[in-house]
Protein backbone atom coordinates (compact mmCIF):
# COMPACT_ATOMS: atom_id res chain seq x y z
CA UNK A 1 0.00 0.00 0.00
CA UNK A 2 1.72 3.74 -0.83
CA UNK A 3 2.17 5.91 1.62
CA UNK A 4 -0.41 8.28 -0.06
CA UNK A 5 -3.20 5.57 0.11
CA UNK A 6 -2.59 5.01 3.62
CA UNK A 7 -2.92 8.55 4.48
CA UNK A 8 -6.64 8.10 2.69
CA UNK A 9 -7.23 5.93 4.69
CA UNK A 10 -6.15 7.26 7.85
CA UNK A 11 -7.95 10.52 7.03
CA UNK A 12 -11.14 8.62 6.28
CA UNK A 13 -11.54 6.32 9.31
CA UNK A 14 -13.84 7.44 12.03
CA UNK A 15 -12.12 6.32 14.95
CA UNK A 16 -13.54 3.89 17.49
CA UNK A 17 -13.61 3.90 21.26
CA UNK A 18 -13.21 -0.35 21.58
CA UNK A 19 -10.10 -0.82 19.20
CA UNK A 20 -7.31 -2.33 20.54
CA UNK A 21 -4.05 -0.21 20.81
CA UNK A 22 -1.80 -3.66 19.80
CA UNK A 23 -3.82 -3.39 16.31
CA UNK A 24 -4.32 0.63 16.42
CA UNK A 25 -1.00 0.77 15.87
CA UNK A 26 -0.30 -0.36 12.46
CA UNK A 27 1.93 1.43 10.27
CA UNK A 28 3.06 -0.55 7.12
CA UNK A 29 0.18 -3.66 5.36
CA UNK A 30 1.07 -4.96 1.57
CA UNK A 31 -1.12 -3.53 -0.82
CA UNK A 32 -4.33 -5.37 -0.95
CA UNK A 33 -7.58 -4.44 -3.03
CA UNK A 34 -10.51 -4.17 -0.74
CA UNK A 35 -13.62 -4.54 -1.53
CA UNK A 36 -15.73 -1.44 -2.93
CA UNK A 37 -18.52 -1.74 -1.33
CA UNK A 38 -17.18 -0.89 1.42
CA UNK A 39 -17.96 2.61 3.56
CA UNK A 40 -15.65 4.64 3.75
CA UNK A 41 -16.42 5.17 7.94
CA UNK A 42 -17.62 2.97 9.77
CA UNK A 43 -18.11 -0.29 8.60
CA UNK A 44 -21.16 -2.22 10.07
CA UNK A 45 -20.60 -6.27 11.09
CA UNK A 46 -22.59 -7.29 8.55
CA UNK A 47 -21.15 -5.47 5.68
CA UNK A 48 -18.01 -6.42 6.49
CA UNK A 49 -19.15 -10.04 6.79
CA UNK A 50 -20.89 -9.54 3.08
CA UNK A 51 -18.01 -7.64 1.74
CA UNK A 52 -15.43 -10.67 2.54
CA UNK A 53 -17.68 -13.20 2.38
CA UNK A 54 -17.63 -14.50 5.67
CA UNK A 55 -20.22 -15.15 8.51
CA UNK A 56 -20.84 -12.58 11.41
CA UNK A 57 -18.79 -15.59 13.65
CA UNK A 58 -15.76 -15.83 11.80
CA UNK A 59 -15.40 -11.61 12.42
CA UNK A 60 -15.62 -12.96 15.92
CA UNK A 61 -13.45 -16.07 15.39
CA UNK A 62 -10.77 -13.14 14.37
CA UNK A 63 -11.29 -11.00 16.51
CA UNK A 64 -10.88 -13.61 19.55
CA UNK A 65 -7.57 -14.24 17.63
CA UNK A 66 -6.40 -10.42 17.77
CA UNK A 67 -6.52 -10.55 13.77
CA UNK A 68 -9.08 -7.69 13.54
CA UNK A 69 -10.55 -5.38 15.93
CA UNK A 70 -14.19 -4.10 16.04
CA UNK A 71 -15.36 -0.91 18.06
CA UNK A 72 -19.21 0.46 18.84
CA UNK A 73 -21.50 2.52 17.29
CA UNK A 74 -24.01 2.26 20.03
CA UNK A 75 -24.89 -1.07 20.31
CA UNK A 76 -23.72 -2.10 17.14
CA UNK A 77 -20.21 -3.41 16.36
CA UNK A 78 -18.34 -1.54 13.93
CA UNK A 79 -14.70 -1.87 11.74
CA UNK A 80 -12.54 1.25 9.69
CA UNK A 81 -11.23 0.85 6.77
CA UNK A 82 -7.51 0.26 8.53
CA UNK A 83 -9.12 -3.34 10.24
CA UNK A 84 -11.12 -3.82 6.89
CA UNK A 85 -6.99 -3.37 5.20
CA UNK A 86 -6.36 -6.38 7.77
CA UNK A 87 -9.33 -8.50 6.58
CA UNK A 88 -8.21 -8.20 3.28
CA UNK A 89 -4.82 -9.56 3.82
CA UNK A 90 -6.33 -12.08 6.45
CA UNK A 91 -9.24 -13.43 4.02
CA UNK A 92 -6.31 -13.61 0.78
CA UNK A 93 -4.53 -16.32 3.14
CA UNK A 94 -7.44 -17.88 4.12
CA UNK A 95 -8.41 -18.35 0.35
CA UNK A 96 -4.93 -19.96 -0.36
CA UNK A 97 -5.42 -22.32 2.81
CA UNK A 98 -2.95 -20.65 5.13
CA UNK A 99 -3.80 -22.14 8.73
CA UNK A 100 -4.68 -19.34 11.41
CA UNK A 101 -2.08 -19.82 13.48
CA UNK A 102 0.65 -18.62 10.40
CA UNK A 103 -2.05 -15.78 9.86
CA UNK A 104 -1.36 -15.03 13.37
CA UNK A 105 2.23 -15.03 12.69
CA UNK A 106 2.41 -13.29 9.98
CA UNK A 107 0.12 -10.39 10.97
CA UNK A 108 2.32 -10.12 13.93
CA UNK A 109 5.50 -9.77 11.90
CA UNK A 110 3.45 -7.02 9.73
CA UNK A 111 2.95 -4.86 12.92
CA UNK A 112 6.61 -4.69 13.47
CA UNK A 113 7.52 -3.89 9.75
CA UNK A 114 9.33 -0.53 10.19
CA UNK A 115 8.60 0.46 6.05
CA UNK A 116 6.26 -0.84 3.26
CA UNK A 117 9.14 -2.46 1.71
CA UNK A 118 9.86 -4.67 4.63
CA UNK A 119 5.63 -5.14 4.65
CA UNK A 120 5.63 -6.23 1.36
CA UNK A 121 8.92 -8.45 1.35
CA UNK A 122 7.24 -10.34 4.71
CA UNK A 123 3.99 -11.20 2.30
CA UNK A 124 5.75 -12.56 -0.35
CA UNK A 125 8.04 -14.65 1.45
CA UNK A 126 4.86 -15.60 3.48
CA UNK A 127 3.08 -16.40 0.21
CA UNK A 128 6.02 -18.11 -1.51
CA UNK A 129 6.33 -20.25 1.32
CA UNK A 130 2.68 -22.10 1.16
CA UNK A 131 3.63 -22.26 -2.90
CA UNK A 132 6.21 -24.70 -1.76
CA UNK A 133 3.63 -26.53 0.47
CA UNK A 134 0.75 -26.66 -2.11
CA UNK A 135 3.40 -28.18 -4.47
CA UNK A 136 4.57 -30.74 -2.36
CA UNK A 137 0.80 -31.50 -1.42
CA UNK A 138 0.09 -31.07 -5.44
CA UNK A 139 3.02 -33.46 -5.85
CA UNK A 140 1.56 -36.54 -3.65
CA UNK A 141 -1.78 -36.07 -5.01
CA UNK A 142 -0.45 -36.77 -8.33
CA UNK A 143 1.65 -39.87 -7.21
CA UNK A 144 -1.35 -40.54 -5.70
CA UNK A 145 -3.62 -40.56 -8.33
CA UNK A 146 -1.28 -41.99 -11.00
CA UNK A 147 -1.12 -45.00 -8.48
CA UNK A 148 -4.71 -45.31 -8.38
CA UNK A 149 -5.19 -45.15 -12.49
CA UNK A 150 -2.27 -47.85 -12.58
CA UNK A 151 -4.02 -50.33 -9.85
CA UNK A 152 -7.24 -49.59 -11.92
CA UNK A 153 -5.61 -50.78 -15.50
CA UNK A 154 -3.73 -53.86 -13.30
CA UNK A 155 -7.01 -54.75 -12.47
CA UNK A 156 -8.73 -54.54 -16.04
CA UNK A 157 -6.43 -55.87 -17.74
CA UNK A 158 -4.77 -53.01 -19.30
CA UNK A 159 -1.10 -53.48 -20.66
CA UNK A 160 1.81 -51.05 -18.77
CA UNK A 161 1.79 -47.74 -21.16
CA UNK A 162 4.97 -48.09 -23.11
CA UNK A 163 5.56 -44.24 -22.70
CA UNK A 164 6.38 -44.98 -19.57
CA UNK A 165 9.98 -45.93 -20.46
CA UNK A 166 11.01 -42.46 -21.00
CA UNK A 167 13.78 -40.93 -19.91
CA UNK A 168 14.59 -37.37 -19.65
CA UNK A 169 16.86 -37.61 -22.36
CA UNK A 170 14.15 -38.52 -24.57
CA UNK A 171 13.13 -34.80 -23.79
CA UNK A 172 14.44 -31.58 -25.63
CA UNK A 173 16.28 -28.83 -23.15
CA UNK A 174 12.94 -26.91 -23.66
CA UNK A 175 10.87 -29.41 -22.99
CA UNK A 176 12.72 -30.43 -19.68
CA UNK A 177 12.45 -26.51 -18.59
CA UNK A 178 8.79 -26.45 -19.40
CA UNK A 179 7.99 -29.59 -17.65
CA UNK A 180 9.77 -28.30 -14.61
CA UNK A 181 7.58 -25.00 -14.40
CA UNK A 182 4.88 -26.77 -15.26
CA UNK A 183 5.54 -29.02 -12.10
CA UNK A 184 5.59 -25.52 -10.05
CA UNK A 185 2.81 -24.84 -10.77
CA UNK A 186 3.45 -22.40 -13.22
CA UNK A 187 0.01 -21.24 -15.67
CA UNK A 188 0.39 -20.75 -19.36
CA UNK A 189 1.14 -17.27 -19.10
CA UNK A 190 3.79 -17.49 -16.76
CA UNK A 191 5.31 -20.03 -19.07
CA UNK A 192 5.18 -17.85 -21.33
CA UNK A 193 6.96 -15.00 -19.98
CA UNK A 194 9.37 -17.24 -18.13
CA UNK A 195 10.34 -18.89 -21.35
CA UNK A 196 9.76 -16.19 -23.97
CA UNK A 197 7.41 -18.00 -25.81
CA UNK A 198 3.75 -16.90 -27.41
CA UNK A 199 0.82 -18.09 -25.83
CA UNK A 200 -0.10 -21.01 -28.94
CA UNK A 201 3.65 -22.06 -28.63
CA UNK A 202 3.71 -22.93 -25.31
CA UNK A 203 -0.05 -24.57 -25.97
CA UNK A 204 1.92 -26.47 -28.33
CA UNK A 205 4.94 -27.37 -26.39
CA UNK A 206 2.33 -28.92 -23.31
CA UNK A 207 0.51 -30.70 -25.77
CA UNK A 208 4.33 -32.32 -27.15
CA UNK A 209 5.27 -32.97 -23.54
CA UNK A 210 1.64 -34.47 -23.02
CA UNK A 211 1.31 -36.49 -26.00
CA UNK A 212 4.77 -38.31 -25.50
CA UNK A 213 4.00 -39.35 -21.71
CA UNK A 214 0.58 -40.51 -23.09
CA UNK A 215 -1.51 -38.18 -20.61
CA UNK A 216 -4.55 -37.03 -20.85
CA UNK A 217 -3.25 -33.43 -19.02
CA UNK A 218 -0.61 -31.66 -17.98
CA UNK A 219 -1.12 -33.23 -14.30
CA UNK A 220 -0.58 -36.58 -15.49
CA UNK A 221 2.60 -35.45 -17.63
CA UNK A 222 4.08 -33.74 -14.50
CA UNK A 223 2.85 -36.76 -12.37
CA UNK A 224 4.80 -39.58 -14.64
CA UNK A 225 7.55 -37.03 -14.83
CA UNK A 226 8.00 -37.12 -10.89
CA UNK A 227 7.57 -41.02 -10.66
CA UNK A 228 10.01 -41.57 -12.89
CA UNK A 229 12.65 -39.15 -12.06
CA UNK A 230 12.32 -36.50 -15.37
CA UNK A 231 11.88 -34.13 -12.70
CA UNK A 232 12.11 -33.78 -8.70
């Protein structure tokens, strides 16, 4: 977030009498799009609930966890726009399936960040960290599932796939880079930047790295690849 949007928002938020000073005291958060629906004072339970997406009890859920902060508006509990910045981040690692408890951590290192840059460099090394995890998850799935579809074609009757005696030198250098994005995780797009390729070439270089594992996707390709040692 620049320095001139969090002035906005500091000059926008109607301060509350119920906010705790250990979240009051934010300085630096990574630049997050909020919703914008949202008021630009104070910010009612329930439209912060219907602005994120969540239920009125995971606010509280968060709040018990000193993730967000609400005040009072009478008898009515009510967020500004610097704890609706905090849901933002908060409901962006929920999305990607970052447990709580990290959340907590990481919201924690946020509110010690002495500039934006040290904000945002905390996120992405917070974000490039559960990449890792979601490929190594992404990884046994695959084994897992190619496992399955071979027990399935042991016990129909189906001959072993003769692509399966590939080796990686069967591959060309290009190839072997593709497949090992491809095994991060990486979309088309990114391929395509990362390798300087057009979007129908590298269409055309997963369907060549497809076609000669004899998968039916790119999950399968990068799944045989694994299992036999193409790629780690």
């Amino acid at each position: 977030m620049s320095d001139g949007r969090k002035e906005t928002l500091r000059s926008t938020v109607s301060p509350t009498k119920a906010v705790t000073k250990s979240l009051d005291r934010i300085g630096f958060l990574p630049d997050i799009e909020l919703p914008a629906n949202l008021p630009q004072h104070g910010i009612g339970i329930a439209e912060m609930a219907n602005a994120f997406g969540v239920t009125h009890r995971t606010l509280h859920f968060y709040e018990e966890k000193n993730l967000i902060a609400a005040g009072r508006n009478g008898l009515m509990r009510v967020y500004d726009r610097k704890q609706a910045a905090r849901m933002a981040i908060i409901n962006a690692c929920r999305e990607i399936g970052m447990p709580v408890a990290v959340i907590q951590e990481l919201m924690e290192a946020l509110d010690r960040a002495h500039s934006q840059e040290d904000a945002d460099n905390l996120f992405l090394q917070a974000l490039e960290t559960r990449r890792r995890e979601l490929i190594a998850e992404q990884s046994t799935v695959l084994r897992q599932m190619h496992r399955i579809n071979d027990l399935i074609e042991q016990a129909a009757g189906i001959p072993d796939n003769a692509n399966d005696n590939f080796e990686a030198s069967d591959f060309e250098p290009r190839e072997l880079h593709c497949l090992a994005l491809m095994s991060e995780g990486y979309a088309p797009a990114r391929l395509s930047r990362a390798l300087g390729l057009s979007i129908p070439e590298i269409a055309a270089l997963e369907n060549s790295i497809i076609r000669k594992f004899g998968a039916n996707n790119r999950f399968q390709a990068v799944a045989k690849a694994v299992l036999l040692g193409i790629i780690k």
